[in-house]
Each structure stands twice: as C-alpha cells, then as structure tokens.
PDB file of N, CA and C in Angstrom:
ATOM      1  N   UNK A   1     122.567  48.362  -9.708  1.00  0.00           N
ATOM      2  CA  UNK A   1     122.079  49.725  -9.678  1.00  0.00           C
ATOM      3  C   UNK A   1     120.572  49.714  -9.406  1.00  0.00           C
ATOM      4  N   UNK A   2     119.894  50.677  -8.411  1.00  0.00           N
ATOM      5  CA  UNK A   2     118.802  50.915  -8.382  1.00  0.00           C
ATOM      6  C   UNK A   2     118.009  51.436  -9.879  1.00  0.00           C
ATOM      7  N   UNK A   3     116.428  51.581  -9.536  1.00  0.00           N
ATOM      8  CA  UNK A   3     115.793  51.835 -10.660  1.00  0.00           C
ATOM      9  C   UNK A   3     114.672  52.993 -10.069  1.00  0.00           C
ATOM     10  N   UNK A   4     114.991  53.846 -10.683  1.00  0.00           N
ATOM     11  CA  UNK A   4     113.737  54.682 -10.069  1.00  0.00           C
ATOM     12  C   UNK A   4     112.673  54.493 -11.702  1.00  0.00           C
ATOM     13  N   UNK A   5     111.463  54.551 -11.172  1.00  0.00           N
ATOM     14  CA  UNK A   5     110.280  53.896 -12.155  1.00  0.00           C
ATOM     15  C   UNK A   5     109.723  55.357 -12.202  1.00  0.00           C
ATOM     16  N   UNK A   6     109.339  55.845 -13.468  1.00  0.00           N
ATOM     17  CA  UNK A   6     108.756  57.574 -13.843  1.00  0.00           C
ATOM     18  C   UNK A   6     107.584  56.869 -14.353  1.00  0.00           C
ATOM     19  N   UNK A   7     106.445  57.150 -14.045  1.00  0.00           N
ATOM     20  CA  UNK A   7     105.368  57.150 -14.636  1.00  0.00           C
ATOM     21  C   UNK A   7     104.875  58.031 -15.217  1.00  0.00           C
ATOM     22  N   UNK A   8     104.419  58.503 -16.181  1.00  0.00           N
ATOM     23  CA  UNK A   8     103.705  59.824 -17.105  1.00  0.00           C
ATOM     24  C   UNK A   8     102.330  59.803 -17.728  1.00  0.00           C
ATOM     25  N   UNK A   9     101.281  60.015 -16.842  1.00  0.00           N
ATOM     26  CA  UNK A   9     100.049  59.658 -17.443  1.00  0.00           C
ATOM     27  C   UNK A   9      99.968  61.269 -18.492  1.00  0.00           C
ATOM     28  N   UNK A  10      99.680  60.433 -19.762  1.00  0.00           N
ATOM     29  CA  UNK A  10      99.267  61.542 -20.597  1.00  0.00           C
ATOM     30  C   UNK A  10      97.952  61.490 -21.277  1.00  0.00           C
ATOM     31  N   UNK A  11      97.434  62.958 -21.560  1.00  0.00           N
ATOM     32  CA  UNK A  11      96.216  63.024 -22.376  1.00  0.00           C
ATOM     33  C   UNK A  11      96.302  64.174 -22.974  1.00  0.00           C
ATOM     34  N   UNK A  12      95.957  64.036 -24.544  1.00  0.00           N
ATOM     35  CA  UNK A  12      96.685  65.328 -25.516  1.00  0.00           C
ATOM     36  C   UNK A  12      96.856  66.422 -25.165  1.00  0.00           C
ATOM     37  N   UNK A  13      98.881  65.906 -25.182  1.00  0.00           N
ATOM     38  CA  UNK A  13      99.594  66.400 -24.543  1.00  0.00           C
ATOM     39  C   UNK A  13     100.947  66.970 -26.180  1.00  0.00           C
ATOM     40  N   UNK A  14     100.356  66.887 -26.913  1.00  0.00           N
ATOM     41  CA  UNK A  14     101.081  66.817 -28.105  1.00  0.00           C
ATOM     42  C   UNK A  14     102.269  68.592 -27.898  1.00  0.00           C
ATOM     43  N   UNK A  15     101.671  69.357 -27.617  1.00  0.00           N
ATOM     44  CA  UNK A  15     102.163  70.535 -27.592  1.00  0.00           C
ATOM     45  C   UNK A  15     103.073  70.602 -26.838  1.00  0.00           C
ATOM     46  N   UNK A  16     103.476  69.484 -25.278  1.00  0.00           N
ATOM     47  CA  UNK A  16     104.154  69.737 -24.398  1.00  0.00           C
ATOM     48  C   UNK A  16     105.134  68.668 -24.362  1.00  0.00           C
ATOM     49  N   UNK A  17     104.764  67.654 -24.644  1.00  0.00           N
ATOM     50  CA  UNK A  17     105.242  66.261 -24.293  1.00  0.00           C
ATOM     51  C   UNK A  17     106.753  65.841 -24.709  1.00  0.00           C
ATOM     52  N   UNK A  18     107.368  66.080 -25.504  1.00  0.00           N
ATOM     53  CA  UNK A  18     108.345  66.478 -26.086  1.00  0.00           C
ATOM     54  C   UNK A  18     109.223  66.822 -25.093  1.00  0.00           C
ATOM     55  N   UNK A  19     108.638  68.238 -24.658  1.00  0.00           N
ATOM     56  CA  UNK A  19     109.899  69.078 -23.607  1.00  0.00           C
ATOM     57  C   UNK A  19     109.357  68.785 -22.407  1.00  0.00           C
ATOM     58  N   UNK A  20     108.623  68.220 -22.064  1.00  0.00           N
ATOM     59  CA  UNK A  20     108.521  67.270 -20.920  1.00  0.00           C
ATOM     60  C   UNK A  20     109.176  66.170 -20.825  1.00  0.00           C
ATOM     61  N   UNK A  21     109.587  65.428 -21.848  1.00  0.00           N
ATOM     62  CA  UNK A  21     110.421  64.585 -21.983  1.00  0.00           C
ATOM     63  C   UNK A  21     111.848  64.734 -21.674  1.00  0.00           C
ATOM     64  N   UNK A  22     112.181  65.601 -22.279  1.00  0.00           N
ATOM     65  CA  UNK A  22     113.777  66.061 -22.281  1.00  0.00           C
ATOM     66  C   UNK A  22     113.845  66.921 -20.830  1.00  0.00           C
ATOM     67  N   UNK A  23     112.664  67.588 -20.218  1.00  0.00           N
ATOM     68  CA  UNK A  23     112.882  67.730 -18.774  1.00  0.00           C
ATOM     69  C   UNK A  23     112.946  66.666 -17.405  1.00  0.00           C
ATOM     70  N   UNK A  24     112.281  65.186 -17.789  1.00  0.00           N
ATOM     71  CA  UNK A  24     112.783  64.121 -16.957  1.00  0.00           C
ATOM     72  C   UNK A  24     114.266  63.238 -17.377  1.00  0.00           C
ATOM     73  N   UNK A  25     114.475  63.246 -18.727  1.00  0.00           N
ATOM     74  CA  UNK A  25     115.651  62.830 -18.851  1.00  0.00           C
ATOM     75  C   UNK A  25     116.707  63.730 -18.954  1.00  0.00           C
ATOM     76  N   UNK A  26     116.778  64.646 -18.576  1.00  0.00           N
ATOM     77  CA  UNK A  26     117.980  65.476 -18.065  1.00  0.00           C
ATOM     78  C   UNK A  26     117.813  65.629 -16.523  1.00  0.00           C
ATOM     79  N   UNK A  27     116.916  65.252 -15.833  1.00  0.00           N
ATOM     80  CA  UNK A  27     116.942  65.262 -14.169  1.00  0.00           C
ATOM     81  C   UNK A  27     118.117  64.656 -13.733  1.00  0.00           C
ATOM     82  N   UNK A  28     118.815  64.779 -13.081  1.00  0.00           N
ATOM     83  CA  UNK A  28     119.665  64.267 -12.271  1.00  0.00           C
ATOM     84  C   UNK A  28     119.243  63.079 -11.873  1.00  0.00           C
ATOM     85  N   UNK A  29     119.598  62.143 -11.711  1.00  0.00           N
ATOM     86  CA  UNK A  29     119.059  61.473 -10.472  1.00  0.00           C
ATOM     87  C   UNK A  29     120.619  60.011 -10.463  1.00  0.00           C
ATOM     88  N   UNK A  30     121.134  60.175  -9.143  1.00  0.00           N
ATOM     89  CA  UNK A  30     122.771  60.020  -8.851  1.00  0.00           C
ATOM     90  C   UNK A  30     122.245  58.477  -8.784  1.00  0.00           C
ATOM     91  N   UNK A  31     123.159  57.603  -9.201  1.00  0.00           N
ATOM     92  CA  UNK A  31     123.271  56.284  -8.987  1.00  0.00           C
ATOM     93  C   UNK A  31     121.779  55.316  -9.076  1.00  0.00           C
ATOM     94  N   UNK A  32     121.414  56.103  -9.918  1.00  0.00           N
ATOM     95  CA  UNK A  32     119.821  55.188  -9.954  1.00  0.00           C
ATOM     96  C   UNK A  32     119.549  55.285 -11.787  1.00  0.00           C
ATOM     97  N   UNK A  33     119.043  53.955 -11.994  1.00  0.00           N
ATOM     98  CA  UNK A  33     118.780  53.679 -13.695  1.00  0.00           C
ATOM     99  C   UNK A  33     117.320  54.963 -13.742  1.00  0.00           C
ATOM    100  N   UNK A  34     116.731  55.261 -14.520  1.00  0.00           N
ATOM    101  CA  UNK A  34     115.484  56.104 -15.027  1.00  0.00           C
ATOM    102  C   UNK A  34     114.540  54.614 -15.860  1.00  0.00           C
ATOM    103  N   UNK A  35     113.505  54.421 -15.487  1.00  0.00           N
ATOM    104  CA  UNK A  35     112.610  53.890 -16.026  1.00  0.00           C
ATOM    105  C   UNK A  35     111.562  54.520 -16.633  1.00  0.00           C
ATOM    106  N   UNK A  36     111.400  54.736 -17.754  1.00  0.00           N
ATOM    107  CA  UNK A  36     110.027  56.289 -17.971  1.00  0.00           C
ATOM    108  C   UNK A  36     109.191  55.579 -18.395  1.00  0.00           C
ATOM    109  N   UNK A  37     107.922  55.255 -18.119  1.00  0.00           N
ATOM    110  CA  UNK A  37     106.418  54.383 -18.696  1.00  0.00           C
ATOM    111  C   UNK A  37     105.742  55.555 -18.910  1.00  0.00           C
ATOM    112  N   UNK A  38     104.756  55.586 -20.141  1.00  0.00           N
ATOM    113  CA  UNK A  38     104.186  56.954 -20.487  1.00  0.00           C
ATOM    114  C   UNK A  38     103.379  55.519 -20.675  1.00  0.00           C
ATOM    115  N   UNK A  39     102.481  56.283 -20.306  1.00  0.00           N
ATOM    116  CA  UNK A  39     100.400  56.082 -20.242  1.00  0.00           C
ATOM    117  C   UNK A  39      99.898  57.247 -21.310  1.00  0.00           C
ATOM    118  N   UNK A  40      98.825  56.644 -22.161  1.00  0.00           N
ATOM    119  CA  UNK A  40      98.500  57.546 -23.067  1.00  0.00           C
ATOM    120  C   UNK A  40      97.083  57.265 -23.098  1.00  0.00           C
ATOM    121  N   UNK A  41      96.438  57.761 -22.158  1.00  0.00           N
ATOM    122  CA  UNK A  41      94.785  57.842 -22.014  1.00  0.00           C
ATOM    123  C   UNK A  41      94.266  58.467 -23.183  1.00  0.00           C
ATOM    124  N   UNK A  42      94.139  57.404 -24.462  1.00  0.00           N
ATOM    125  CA  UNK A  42      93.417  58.139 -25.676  1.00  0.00           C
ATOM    126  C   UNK A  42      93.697  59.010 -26.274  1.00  0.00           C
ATOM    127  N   UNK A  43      94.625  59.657 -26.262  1.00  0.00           N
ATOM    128  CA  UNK A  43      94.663  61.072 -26.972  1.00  0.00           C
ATOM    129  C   UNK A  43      94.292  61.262 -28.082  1.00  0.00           C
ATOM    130  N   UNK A  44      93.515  62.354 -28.587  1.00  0.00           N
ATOM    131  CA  UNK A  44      93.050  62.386 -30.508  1.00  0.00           C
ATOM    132  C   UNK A  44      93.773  63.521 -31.096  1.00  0.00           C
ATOM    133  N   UNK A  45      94.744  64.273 -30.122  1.00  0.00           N
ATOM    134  CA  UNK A  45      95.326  65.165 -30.783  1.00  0.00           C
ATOM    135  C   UNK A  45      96.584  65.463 -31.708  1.00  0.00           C
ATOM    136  N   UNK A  46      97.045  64.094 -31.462  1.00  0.00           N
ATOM    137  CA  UNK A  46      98.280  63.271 -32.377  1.00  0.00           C
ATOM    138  C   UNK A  46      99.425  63.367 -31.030  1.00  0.00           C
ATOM    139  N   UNK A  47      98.794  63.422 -29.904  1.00  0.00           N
ATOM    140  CA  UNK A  47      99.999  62.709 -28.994  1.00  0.00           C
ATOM    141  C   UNK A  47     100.283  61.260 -29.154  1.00  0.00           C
ATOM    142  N   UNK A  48      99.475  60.442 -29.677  1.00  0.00           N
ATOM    143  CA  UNK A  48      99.843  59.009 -29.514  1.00  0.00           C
ATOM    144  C   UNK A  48     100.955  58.536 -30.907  1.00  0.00           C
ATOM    145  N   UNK A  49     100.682  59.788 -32.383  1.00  0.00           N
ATOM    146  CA  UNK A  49     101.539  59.115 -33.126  1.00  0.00           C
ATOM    147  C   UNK A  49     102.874  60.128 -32.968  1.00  0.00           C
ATOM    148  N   UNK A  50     103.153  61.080 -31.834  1.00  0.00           N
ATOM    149  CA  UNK A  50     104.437  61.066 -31.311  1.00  0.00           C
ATOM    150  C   UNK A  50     104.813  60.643 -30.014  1.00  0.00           C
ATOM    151  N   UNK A  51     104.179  59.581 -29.187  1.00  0.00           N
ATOM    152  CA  UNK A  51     104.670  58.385 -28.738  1.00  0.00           C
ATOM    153  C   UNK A  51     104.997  57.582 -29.148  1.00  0.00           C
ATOM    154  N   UNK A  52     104.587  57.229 -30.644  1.00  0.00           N
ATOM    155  CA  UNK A  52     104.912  56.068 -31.261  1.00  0.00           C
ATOM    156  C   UNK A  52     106.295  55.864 -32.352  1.00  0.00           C
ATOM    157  N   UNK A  53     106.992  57.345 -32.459  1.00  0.00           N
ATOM    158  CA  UNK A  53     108.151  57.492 -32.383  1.00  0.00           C
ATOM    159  C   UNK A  53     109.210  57.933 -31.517  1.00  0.00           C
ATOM    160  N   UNK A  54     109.021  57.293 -30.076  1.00  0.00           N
ATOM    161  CA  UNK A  54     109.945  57.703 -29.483  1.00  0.00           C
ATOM    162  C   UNK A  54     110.715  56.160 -29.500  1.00  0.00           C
ATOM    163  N   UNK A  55     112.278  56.388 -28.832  1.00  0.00           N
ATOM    164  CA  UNK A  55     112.708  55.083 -28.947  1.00  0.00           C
ATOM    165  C   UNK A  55     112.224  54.085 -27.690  1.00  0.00           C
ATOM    166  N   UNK A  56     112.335  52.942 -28.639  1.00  0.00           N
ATOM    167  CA  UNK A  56     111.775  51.628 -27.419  1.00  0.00           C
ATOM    168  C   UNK A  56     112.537  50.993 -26.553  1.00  0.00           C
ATOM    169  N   UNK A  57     113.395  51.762 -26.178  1.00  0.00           N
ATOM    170  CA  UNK A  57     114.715  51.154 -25.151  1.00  0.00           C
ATOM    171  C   UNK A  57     114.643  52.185 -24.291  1.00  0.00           C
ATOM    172  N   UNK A  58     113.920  53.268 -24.586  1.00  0.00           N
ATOM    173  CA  UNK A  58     114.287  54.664 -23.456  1.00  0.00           C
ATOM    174  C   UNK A  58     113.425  54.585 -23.004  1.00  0.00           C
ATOM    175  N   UNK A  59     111.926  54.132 -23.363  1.00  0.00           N
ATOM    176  CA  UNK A  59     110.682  54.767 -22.908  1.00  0.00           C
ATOM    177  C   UNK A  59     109.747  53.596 -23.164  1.00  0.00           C
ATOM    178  N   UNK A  60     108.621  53.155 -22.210  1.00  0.00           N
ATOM    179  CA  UNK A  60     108.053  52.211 -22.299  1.00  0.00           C
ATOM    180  C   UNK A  60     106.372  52.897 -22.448  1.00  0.00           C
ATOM    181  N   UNK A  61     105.865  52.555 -23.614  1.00  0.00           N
ATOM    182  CA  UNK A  61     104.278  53.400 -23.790  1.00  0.00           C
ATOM    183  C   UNK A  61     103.392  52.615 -23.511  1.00  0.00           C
ATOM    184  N   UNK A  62     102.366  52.711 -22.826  1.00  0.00           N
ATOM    185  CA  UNK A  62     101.139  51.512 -22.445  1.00  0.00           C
ATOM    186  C   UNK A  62     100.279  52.617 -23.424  1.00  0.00           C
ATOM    187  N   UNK A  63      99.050  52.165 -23.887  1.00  0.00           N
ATOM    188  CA  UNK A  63      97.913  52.853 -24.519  1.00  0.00           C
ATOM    189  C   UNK A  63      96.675  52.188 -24.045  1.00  0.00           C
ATOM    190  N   UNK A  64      95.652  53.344 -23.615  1.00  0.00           N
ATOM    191  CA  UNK A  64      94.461  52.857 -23.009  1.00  0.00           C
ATOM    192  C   UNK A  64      93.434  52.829 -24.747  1.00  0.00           C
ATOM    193  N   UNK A  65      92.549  52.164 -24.168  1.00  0.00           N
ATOM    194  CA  UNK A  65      91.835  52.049 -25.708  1.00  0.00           C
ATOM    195  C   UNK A  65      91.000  52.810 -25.583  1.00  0.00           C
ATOM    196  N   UNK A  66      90.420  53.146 -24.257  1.00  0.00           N
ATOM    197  CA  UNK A  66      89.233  54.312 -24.162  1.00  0.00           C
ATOM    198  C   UNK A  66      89.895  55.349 -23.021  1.00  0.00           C
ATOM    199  N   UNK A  67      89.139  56.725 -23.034  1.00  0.00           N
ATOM    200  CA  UNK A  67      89.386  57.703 -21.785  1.00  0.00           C
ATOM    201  C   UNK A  67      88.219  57.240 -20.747  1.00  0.00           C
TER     202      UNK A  67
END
C-alpha cells in the first residue's frame, strides 16, 4: 500500500487542533496508508501538552525547542 505523508506545522493551535485532527483523519483518501507528522513550533498555549496525548501509532510529533 502506498503512503501519503500529512505534515501539520503547528503554533498555538490549542483551540483548533483537535478538530483539525479529526478533519484529516476522516479525509478519504482510497488505497493509500495516512502518515500525520505534527510539527509543534513552540507553542506556550498548551498545544504541546495536547500533542502529548495523542496516540503514538496514529500521529508522529516532532517539537522545535525554539520559534
């Protein structure tokens, strides 16, 4: 099976991120795996400690140390 790769650069994004989430993993996408990497350019608004409960098999989080 193919892999389509989602990249998601985020920056406190706490208010949205969530249903942004559940709007790429309900996309369609026919005969291809979903790869989702979320980038988290610093956030101080508590987007990073709800990245840090999402699951680690669905979603892959990189964290920048500075913006």
């Amino acid at each position: 099976m193919k892999k389509l790769s989602i990249i998601i650069p985020v920056f406190n994004e706490k208010q949205t991120i969530l249903k942004l989430l559940d709007h790429v993993c309900a996309a369609s996408t026919p005969d291809l795996e979903k790869e989702i990497i979320i980038v988290d350019d610093f956030s101080t608004d508590g987007t990073k400690d709800i990245l840090k409960t999402l699951p680690k098999d669905k979603y892959k989080v990189v964290y920048h140390d500075v913006n």
